[in-house]
C-alpha atoms as a PDB file:
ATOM      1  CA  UNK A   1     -68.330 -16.407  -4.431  1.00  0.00           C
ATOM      2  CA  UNK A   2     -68.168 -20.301  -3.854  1.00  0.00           C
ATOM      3  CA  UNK A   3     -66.449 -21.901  -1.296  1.00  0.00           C
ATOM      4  CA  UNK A   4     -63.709 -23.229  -3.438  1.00  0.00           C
ATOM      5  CA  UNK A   5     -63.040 -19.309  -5.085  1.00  0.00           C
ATOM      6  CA  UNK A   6     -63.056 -18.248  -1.057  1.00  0.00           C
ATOM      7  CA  UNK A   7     -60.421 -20.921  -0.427  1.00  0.00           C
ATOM      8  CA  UNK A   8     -58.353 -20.149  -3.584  1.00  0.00           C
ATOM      9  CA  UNK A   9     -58.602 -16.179  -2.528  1.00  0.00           C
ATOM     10  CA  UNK A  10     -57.238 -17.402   1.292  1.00  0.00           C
ATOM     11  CA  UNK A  11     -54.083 -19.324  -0.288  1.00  0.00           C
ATOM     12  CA  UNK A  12     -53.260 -16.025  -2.477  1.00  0.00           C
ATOM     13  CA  UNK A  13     -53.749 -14.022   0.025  1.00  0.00           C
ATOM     14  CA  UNK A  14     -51.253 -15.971   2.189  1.00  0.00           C
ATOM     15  CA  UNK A  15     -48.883 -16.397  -0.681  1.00  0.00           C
ATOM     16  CA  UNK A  16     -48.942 -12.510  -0.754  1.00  0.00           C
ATOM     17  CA  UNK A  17     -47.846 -12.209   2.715  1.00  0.00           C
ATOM     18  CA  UNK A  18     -45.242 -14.606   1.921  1.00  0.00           C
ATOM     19  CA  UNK A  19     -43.982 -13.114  -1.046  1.00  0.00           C
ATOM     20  CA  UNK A  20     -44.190  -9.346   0.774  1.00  0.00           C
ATOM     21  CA  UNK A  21     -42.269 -10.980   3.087  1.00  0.00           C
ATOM     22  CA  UNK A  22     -39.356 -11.868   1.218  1.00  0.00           C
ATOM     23  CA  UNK A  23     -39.123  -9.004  -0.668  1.00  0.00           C
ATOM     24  CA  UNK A  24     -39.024  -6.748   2.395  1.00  0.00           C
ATOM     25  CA  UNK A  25     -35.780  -9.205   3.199  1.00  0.00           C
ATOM     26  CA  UNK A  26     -34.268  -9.124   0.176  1.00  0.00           C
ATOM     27  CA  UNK A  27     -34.613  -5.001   0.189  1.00  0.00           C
ATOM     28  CA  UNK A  28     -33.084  -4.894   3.419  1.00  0.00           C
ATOM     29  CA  UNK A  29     -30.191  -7.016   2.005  1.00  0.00           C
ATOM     30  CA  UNK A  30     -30.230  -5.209  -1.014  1.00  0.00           C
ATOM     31  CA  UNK A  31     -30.039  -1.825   1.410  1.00  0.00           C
ATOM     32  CA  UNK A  32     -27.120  -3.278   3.536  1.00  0.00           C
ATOM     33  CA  UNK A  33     -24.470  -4.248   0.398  1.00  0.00           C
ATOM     34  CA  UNK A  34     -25.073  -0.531  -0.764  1.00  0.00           C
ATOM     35  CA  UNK A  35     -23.932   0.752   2.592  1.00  0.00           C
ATOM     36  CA  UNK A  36     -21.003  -1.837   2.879  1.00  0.00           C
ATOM     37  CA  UNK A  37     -20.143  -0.948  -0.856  1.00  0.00           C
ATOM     38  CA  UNK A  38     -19.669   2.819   0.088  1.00  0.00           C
ATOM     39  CA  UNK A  39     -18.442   2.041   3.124  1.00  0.00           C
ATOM     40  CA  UNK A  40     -15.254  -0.276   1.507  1.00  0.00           C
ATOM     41  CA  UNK A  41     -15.237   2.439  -1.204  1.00  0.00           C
ATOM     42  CA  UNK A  42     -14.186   5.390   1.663  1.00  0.00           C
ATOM     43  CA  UNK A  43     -12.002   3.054   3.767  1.00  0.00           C
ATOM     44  CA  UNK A  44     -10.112   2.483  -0.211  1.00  0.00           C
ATOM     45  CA  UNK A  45     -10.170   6.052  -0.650  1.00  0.00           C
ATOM     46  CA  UNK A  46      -8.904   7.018   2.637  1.00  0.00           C
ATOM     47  CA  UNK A  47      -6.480   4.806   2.126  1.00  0.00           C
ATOM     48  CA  UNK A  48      -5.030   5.747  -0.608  1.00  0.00           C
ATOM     49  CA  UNK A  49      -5.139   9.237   0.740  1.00  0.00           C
ATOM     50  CA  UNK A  50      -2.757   8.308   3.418  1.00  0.00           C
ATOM     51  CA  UNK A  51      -0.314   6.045   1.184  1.00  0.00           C
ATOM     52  CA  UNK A  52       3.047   7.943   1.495  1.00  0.00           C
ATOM     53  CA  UNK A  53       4.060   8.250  -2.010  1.00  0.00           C
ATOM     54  CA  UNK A  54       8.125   8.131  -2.404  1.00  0.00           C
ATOM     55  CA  UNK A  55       9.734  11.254  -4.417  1.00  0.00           C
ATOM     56  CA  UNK A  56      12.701   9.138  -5.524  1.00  0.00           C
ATOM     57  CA  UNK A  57      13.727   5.755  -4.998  1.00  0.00           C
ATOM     58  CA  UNK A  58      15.768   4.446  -2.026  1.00  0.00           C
ATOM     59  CA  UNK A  59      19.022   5.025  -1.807  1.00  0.00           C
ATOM     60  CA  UNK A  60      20.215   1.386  -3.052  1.00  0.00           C
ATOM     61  CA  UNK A  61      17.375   0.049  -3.807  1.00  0.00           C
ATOM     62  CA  UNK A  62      16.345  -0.675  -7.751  1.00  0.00           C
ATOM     63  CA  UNK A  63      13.411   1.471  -9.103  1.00  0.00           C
ATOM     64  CA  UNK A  64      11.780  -2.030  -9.978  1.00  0.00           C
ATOM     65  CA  UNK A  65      11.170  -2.875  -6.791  1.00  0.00           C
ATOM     66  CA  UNK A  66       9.966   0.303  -5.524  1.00  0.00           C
ATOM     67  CA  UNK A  67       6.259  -0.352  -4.644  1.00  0.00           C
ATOM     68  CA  UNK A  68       3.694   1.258  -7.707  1.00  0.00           C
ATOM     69  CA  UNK A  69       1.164   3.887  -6.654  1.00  0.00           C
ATOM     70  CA  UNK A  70      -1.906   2.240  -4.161  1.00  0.00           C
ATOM     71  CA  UNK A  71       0.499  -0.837  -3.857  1.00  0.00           C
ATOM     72  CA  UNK A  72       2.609  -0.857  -0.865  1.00  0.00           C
ATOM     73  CA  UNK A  73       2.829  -4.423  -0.032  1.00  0.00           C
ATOM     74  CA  UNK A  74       6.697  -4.353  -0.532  1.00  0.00           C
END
């Protein structure tokens, strides 16, 4: 092995650590938007578990303006 393969082998080499590097990041990122994900996906389902859902509209108040199922903003 010359010394310009030995050089070449040190840059890829270092490159490699780069690139392990980054990947190990972007796995860890990749690892925290899962949990988030799930996590927003229980909060929505408990949620919805705990939305009171009216039997019949309000006395008084039109049916069209009752708030739809998983929508109680009104």
């Amino acid at each position: 092995m010359n010394a310009g393969d030995k050089q070449r082998l040190k840059q890829v080499l270092r490159e490699n650590e780069i690139l392990k590097a980054k990947l190990a990041r972007s796995e860890a990122a990749v690892d925290i938007l899962g949990k988030a994900s799930a996590l927003l996906d229980a909060m929505a389902k408990s949620a919805a578990a705990t939305d009171p859902i009216p039997d019949e509209p309000e006395p008084g108040r039109p049916e069209w303006l009752m708030p739809k199922s998983g929508n109680t903003s009104l």
